[in-house]
Each structure stands twice: as structure tokens, then as C-alpha cells.
N, C-alpha and C. Protein backbone atom coordinates (compact mmCIF):
# COMPACT_ATOMS: atom_id res chain seq x y z
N UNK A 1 -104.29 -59.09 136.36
CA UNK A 1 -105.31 -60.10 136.29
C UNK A 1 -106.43 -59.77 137.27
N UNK A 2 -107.83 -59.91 136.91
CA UNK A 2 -108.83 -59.50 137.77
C UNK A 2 -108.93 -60.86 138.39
N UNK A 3 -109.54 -60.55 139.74
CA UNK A 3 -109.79 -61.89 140.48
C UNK A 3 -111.34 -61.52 140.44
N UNK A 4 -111.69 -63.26 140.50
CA UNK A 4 -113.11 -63.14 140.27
C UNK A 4 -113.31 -63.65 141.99
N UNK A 5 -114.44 -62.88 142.72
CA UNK A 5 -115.29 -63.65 143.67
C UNK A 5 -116.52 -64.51 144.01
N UNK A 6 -116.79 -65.77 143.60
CA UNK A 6 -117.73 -66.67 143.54
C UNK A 6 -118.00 -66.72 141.96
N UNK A 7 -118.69 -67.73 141.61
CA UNK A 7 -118.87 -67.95 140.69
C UNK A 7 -120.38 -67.28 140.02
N UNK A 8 -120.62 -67.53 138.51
CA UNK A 8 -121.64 -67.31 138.23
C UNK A 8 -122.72 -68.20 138.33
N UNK A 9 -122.44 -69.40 138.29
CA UNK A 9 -123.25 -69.84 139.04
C UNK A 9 -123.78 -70.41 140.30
N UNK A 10 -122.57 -69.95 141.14
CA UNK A 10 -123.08 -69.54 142.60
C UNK A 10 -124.31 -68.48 143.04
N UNK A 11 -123.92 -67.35 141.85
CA UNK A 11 -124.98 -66.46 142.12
C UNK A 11 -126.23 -66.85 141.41
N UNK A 12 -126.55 -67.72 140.62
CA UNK A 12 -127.48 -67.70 139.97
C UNK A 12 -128.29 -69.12 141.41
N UNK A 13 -127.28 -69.57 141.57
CA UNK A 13 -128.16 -70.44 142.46
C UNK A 13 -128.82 -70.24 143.69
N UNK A 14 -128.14 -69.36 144.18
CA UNK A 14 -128.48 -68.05 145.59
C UNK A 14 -129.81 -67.47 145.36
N UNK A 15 -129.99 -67.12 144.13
CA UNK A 15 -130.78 -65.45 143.62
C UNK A 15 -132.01 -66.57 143.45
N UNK A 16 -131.84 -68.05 143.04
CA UNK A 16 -132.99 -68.87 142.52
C UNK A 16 -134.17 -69.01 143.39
N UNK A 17 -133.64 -68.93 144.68
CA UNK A 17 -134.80 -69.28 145.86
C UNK A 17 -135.77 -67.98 145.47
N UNK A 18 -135.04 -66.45 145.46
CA UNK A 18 -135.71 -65.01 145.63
C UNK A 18 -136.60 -64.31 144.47
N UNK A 19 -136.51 -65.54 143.60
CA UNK A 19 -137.74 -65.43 142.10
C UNK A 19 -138.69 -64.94 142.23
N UNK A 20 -139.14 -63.89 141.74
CA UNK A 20 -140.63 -63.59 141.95
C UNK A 20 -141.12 -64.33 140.41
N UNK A 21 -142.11 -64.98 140.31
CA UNK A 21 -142.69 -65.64 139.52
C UNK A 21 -144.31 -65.75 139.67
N UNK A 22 -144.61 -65.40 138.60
CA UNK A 22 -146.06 -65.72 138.34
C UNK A 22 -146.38 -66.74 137.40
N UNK A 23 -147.57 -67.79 137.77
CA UNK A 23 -148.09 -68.59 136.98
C UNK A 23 -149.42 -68.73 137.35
N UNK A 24 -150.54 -69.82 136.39
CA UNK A 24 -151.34 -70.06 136.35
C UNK A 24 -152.39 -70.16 137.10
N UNK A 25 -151.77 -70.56 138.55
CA UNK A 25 -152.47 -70.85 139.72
C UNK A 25 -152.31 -69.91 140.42
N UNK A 26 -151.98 -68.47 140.36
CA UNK A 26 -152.35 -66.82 140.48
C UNK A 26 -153.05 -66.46 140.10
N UNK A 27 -154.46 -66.58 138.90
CA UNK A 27 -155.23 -66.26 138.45
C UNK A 27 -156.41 -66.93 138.38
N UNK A 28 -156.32 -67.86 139.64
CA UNK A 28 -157.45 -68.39 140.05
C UNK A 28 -158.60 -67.55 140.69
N UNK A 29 -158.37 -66.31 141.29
CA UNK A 29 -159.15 -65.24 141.79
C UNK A 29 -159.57 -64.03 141.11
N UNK A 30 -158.65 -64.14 139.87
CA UNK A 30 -158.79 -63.30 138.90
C UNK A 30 -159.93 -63.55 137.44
N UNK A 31 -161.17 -62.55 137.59
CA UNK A 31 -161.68 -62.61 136.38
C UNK A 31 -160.93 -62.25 135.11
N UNK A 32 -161.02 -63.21 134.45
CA UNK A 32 -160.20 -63.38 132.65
C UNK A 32 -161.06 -63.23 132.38
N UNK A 33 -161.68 -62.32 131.06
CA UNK A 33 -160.55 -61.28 130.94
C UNK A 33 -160.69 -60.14 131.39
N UNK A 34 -159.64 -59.37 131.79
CA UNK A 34 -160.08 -57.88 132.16
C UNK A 34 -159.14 -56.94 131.71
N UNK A 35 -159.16 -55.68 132.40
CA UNK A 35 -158.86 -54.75 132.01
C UNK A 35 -157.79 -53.75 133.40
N UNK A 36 -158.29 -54.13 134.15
CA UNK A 36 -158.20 -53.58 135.13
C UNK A 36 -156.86 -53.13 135.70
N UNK A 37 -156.72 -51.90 136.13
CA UNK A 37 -155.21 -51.60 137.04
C UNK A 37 -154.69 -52.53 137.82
N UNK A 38 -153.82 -52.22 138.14
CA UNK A 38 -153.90 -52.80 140.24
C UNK A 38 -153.78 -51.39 140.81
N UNK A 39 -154.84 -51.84 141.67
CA UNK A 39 -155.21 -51.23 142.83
C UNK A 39 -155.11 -51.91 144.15
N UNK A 40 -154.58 -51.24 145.15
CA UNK A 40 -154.13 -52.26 146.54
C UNK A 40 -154.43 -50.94 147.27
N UNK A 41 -154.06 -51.36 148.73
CA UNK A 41 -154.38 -50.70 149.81
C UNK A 41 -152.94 -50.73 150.65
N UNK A 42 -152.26 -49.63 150.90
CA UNK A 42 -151.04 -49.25 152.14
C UNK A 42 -151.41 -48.77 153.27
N UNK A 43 -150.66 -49.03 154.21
CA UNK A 43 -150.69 -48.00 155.22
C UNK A 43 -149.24 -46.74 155.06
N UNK A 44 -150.21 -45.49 154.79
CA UNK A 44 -149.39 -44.47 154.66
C UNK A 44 -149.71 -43.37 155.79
N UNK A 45 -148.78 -42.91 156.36
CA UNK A 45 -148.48 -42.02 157.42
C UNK A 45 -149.23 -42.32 158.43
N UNK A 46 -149.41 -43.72 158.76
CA UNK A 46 -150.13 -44.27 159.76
C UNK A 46 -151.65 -44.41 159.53
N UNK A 47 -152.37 -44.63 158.35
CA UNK A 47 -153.14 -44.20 158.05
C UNK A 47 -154.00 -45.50 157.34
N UNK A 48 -154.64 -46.33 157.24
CA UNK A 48 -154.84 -47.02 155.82
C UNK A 48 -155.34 -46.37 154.83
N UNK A 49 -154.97 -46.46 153.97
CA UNK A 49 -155.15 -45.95 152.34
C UNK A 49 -155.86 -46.65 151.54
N UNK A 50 -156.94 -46.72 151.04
CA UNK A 50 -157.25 -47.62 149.92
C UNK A 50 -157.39 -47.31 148.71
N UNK A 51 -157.50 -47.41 147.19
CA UNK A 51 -157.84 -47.42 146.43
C UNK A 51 -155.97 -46.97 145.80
N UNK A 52 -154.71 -47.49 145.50
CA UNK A 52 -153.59 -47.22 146.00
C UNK A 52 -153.43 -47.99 144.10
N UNK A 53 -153.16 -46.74 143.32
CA UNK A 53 -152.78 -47.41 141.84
C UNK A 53 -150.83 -47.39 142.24
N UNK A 54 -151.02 -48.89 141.49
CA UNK A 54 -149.55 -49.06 141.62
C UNK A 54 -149.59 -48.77 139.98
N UNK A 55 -148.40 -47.71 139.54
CA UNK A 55 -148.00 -47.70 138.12
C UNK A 55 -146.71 -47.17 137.76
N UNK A 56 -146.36 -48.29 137.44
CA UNK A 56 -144.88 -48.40 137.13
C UNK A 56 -144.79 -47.12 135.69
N UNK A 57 -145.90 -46.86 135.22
CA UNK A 57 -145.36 -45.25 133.96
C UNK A 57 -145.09 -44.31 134.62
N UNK A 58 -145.09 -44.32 136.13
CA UNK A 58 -145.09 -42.67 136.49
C UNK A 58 -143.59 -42.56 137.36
N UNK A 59 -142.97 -41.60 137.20
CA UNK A 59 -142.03 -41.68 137.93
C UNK A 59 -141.50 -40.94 139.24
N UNK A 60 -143.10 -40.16 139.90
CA UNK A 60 -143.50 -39.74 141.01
C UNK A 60 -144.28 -40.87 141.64
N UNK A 61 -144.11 -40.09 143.13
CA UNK A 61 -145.70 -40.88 143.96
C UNK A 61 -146.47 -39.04 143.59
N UNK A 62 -147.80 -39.65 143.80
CA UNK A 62 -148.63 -38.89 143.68
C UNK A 62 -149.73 -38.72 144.90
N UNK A 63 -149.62 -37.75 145.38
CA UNK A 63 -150.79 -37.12 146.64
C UNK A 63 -151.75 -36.25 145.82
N UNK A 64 -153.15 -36.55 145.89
CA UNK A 64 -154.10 -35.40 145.48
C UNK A 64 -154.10 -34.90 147.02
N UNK A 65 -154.26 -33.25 146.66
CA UNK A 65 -154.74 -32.22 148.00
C UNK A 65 -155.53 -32.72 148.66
N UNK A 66 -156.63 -33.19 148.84
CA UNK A 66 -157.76 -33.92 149.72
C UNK A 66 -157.19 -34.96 150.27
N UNK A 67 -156.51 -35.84 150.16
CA UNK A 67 -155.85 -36.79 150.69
C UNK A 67 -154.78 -36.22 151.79
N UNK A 68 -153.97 -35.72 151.50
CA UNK A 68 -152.98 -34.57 151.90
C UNK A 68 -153.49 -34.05 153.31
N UNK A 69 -154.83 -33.66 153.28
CA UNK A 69 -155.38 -32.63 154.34
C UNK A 69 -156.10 -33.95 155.24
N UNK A 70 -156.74 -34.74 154.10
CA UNK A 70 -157.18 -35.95 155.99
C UNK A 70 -156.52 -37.10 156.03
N UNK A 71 -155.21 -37.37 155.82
CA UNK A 71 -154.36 -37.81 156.21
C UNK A 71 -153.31 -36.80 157.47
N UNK A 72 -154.30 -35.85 157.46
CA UNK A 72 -153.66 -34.86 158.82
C UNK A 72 -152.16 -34.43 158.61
N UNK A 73 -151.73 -34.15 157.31
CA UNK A 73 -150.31 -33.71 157.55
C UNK A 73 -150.27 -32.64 158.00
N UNK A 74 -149.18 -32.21 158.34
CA UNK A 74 -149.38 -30.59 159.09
C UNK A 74 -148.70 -29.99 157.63
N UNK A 75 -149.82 -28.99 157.35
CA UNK A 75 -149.24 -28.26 156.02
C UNK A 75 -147.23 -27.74 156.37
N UNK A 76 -146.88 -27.62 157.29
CA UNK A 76 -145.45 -26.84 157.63
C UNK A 76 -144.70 -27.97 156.64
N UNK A 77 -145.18 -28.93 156.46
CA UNK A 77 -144.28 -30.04 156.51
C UNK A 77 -144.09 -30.60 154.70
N UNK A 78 -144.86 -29.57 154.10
CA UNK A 78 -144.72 -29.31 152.85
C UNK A 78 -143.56 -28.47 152.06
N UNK A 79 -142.75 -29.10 151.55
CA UNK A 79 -141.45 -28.44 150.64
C UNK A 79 -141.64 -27.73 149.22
N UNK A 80 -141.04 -26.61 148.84
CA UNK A 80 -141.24 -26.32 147.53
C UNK A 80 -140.83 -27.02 146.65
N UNK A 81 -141.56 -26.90 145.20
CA UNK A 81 -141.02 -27.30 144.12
C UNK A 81 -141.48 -26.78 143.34
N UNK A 82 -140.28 -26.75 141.85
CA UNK A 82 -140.87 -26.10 140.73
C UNK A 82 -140.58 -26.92 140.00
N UNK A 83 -140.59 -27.90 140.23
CA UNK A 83 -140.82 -28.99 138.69
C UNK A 83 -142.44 -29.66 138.36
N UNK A 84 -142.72 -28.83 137.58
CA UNK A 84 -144.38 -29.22 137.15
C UNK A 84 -144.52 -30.68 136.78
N UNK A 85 -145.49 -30.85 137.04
CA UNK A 85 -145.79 -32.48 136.25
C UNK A 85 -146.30 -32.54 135.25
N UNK A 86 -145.93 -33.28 134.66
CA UNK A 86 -146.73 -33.49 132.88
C UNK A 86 -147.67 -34.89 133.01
N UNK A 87 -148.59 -34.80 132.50
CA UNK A 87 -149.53 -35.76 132.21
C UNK A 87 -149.70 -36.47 130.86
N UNK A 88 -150.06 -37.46 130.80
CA UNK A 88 -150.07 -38.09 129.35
C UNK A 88 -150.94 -37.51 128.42
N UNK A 89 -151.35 -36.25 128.74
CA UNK A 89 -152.15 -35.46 127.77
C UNK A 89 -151.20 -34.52 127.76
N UNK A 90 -150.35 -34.33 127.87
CA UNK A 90 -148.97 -32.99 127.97
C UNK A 90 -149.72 -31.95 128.85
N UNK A 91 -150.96 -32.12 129.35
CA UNK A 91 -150.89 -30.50 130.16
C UNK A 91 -150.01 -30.75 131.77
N UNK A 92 -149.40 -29.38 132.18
CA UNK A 92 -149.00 -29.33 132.88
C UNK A 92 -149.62 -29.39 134.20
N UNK A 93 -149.03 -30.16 135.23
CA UNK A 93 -150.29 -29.51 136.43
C UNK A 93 -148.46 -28.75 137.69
N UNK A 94 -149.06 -27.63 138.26
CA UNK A 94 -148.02 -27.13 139.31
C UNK A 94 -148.29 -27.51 140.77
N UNK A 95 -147.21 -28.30 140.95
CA UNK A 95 -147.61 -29.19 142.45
C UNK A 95 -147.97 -27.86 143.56
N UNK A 96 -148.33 -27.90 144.72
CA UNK A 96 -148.11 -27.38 145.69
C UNK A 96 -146.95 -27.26 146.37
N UNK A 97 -146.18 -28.90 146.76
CA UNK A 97 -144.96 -29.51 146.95
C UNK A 97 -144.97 -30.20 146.84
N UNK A 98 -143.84 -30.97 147.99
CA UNK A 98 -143.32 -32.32 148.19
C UNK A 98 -143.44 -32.45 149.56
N UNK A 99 -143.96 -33.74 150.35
CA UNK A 99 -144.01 -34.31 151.40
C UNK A 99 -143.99 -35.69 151.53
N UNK A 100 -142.77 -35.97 152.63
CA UNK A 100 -141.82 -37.34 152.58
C UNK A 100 -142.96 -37.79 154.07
N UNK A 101 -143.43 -39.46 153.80
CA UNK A 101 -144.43 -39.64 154.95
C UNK A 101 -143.89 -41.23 154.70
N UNK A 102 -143.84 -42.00 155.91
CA UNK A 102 -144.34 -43.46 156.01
C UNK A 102 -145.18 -43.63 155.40
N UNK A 103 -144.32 -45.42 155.02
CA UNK A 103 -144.95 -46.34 153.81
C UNK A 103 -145.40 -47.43 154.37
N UNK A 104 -145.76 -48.49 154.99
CA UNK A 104 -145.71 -49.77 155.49
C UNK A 104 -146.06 -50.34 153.51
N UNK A 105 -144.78 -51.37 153.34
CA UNK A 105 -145.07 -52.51 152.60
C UNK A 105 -143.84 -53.38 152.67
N UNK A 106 -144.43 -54.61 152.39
CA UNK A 106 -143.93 -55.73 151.84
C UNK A 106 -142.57 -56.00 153.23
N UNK A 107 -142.83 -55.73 154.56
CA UNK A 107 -142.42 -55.57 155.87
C UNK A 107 -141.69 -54.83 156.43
N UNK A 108 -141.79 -53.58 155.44
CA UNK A 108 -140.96 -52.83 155.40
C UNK A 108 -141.66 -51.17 155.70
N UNK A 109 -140.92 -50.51 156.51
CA UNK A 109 -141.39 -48.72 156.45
C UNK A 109 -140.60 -47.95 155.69
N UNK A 110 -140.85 -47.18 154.97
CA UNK A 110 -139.82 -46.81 153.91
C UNK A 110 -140.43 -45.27 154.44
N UNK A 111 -139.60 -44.31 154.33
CA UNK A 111 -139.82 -42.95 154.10
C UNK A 111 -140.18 -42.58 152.18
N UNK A 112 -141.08 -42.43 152.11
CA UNK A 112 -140.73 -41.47 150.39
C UNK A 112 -141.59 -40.13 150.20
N UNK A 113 -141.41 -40.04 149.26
CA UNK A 113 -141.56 -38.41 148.66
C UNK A 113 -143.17 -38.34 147.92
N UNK A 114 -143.80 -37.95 148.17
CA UNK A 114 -145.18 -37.27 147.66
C UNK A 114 -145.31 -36.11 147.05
N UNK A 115 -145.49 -36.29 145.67
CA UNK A 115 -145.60 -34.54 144.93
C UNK A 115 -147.20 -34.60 145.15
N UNK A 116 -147.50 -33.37 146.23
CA UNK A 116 -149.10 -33.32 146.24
C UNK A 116 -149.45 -32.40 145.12
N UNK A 117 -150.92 -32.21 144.47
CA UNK A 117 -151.06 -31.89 143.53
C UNK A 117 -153.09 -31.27 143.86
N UNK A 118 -153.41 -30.19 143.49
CA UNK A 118 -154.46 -30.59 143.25
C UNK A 118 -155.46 -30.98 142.25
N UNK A 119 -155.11 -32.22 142.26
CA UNK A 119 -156.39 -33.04 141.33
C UNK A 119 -157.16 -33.73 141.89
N UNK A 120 -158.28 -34.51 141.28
CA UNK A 120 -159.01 -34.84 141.57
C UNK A 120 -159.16 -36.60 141.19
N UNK A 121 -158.44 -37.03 141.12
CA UNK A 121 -158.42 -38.58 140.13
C UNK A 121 -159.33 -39.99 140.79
N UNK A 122 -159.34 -40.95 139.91
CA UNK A 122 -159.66 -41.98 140.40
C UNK A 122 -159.44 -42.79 142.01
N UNK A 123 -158.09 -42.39 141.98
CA UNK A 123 -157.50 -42.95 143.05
C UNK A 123 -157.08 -42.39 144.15
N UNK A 124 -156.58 -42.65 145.06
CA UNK A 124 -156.59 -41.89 146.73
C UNK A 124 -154.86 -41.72 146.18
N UNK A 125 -153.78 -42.79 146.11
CA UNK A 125 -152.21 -42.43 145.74
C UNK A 125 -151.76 -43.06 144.19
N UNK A 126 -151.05 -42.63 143.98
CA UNK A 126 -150.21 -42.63 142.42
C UNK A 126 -148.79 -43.15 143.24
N UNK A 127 -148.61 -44.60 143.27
CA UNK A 127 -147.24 -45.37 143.60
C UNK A 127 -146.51 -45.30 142.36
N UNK A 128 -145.19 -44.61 142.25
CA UNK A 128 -144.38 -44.71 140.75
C UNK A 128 -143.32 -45.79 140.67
N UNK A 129 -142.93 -45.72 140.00
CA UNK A 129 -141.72 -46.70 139.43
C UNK A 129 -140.69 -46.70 140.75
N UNK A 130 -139.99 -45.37 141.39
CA UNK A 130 -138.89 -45.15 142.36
C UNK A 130 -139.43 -45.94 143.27
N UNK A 131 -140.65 -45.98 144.02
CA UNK A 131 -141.34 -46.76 145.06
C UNK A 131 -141.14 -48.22 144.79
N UNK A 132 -141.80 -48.65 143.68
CA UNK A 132 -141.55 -50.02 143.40
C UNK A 132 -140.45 -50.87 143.53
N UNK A 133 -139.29 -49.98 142.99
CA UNK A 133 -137.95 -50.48 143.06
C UNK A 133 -137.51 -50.51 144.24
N UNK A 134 -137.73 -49.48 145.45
CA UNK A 134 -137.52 -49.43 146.37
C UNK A 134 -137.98 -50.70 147.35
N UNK A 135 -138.94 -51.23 146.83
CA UNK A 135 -139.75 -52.06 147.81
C UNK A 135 -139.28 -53.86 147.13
N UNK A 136 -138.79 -53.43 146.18
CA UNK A 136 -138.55 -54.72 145.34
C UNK A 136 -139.92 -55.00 144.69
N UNK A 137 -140.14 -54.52 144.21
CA UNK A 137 -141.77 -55.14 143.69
C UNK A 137 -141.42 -55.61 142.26
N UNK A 138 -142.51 -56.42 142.05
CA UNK A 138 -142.82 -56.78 140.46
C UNK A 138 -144.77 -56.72 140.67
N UNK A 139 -145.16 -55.55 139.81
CA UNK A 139 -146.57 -55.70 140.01
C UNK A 139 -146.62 -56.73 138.50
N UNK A 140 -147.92 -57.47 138.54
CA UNK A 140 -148.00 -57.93 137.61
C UNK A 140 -150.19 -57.51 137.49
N UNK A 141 -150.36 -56.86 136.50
CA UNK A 141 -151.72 -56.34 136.48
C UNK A 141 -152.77 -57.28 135.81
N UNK A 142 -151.87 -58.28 135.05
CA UNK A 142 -152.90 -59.54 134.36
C UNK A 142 -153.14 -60.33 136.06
N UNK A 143 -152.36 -60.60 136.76
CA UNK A 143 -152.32 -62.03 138.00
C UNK A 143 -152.71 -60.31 139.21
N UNK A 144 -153.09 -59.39 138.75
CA UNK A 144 -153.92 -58.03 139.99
C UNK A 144 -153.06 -58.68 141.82
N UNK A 145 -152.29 -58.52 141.51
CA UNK A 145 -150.85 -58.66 142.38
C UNK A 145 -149.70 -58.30 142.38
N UNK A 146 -149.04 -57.78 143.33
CA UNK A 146 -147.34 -57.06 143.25
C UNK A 146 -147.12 -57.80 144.26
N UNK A 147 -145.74 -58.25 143.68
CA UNK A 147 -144.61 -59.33 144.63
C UNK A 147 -143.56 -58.65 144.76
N UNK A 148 -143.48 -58.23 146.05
CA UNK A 148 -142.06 -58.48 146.84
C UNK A 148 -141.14 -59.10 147.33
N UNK A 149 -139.56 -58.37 147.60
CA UNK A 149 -138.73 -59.05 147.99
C UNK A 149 -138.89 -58.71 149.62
N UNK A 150 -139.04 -59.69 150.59
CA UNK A 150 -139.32 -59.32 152.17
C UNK A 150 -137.69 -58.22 152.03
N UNK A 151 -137.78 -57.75 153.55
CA UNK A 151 -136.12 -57.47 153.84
C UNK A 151 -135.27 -58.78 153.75
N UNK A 152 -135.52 -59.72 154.31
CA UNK A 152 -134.92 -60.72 154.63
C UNK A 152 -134.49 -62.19 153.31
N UNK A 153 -135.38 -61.21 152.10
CA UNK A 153 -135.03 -62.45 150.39
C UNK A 153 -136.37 -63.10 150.64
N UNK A 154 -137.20 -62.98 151.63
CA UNK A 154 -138.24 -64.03 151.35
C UNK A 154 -139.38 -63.78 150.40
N UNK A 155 -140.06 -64.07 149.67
CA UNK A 155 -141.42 -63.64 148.88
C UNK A 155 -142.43 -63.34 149.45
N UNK A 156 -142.90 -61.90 149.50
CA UNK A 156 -143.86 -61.32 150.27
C UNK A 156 -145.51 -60.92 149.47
N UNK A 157 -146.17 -61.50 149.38
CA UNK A 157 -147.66 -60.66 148.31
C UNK A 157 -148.16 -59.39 149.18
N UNK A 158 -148.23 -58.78 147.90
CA UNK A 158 -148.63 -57.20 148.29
C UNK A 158 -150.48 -56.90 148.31
């Protein structure tokens, strides 16, 4: 016989406070209608960052080379890799490497992984899906906000 520990709806009543939820009165700052990414601002490797696409399709973080170099990393500190990246146009691009740097979000410092690359894109970082999860996030791009879980269960805006 399996023993059960707590109930199900013990847990459902626990987890109820730690909802991330969006409604109506989130999109009071938001022009309807749009189009737009989310874009936010981190502090990465001690650094502030701005123009910071959060996108849950990618399943890297993304460093362009220019970022890379005045964010002052010390090139030593760059790892090989041979797993190319594919783009939603299928061409391939061949990273340089990988470099793991401080994250500040949602009250948290996280170490993660950066495939630097040289391109040239819209944005200063490419936040992927692994990051998000890591941080507890729910971006939501209609309400141009990502909600976190604090360390501590509390609801944090990103």
C-alpha cells in the first residue's frame, strides 16, 4: 500500500498564495494594441544591461561579441563549443563559446551560461526558456511583464 503525504488539497491550498496571475489592471500602462516583445533590463556580470529580450522560443541565453567585450569579460574565460546554433531561418551561426556570468533577478544571483556569437541583433541579451525556468518566471508579452517566484514564494515583477 502506498502512503500518501498531505493531501491534494493541502497542496493546492499552499501553492494558491504563489499564483502568478495576470489581469486587467496590468495593462493599464500598456498601449493596446501592440505588437511588441518584452524587453527588460538585468544586471549581468555586474553590469546593467538594457534592451534584455526575454524569449521563451530559444533555448540558449544569447551574448552578441560586442556585448561580450564591454561587459569586460576576460576572453580566458571563454569555453569551447561545437554545437552551432540554428536560427529560425535554418542558417547556422558557429558560436565562439560559452561563458557562465552573474544574473541579478527576481532577488536572486544565478550563475548561467552565455553562447556568445557574433551577431549583430536588435538586442544587447537573448534570455531563453532554461533562464526563465530557473528564475521562476512567467513572461507575459500582451501585460510587457515577467513574474516571478521571489526565493522565498513571494511575487516578484521583473
Amino acid at each position: 500500500m502506498k502512503r500518501r503525504i498531505g493531501s491534494v488539497n493541502n497542496l493546492h491550498q499552499q501553492s494558491a498564495s504563489t499564483q502568478i496571475k495576470f489581469d486587467r489592471t496590468n495593462l493599464l500602462l500598456v498601449q493596446i494594441p501592440h505588437e511588441d516583445p518584452l524587453v527588460v533590463s538585468l544586471t549581468v556580470a555586474e553590469c546593467l544591461v538594457r534592451r534584455v529580450l526575454i524569449d521563451p522560443g530559444t533555448s540558449v541565453n544569447v551574448m552578441p561579441r560586442d556585448i561580450f567585450d564591454r561587459l569586460e569579460i576576460k576572453p580566458d574565460r571563454l569555453k569551447p563549443t561545437g554545437n552551432p546554433l540554428l536560427g529560425f531561418d535554418a542558417k547556422q551561426v558557429e558560436p565562439i563559446g560559452t561563458v557562465e556570468v552573474a544574473v541579478h533577478a527576481a532577488e536572486r544571483v544565478l550563475m548561467d551560461t552565455f553562447v556568445v556569437v557574433e551577431i549583430h541583433p536588435s538586442y544587447n541579451l537573448l534570455m531563453g526558456r532554461g533562464w526563465i525556468h530557473r528564475v521562476q518566471g512567467v513572461p507575459s508579452t500582451l501585460h510587457q511583464v515577467m513574474r516571478c517566484l521571489g526565493p522565498d514564494g513571494t511575487m516578484v515583477r521583473e
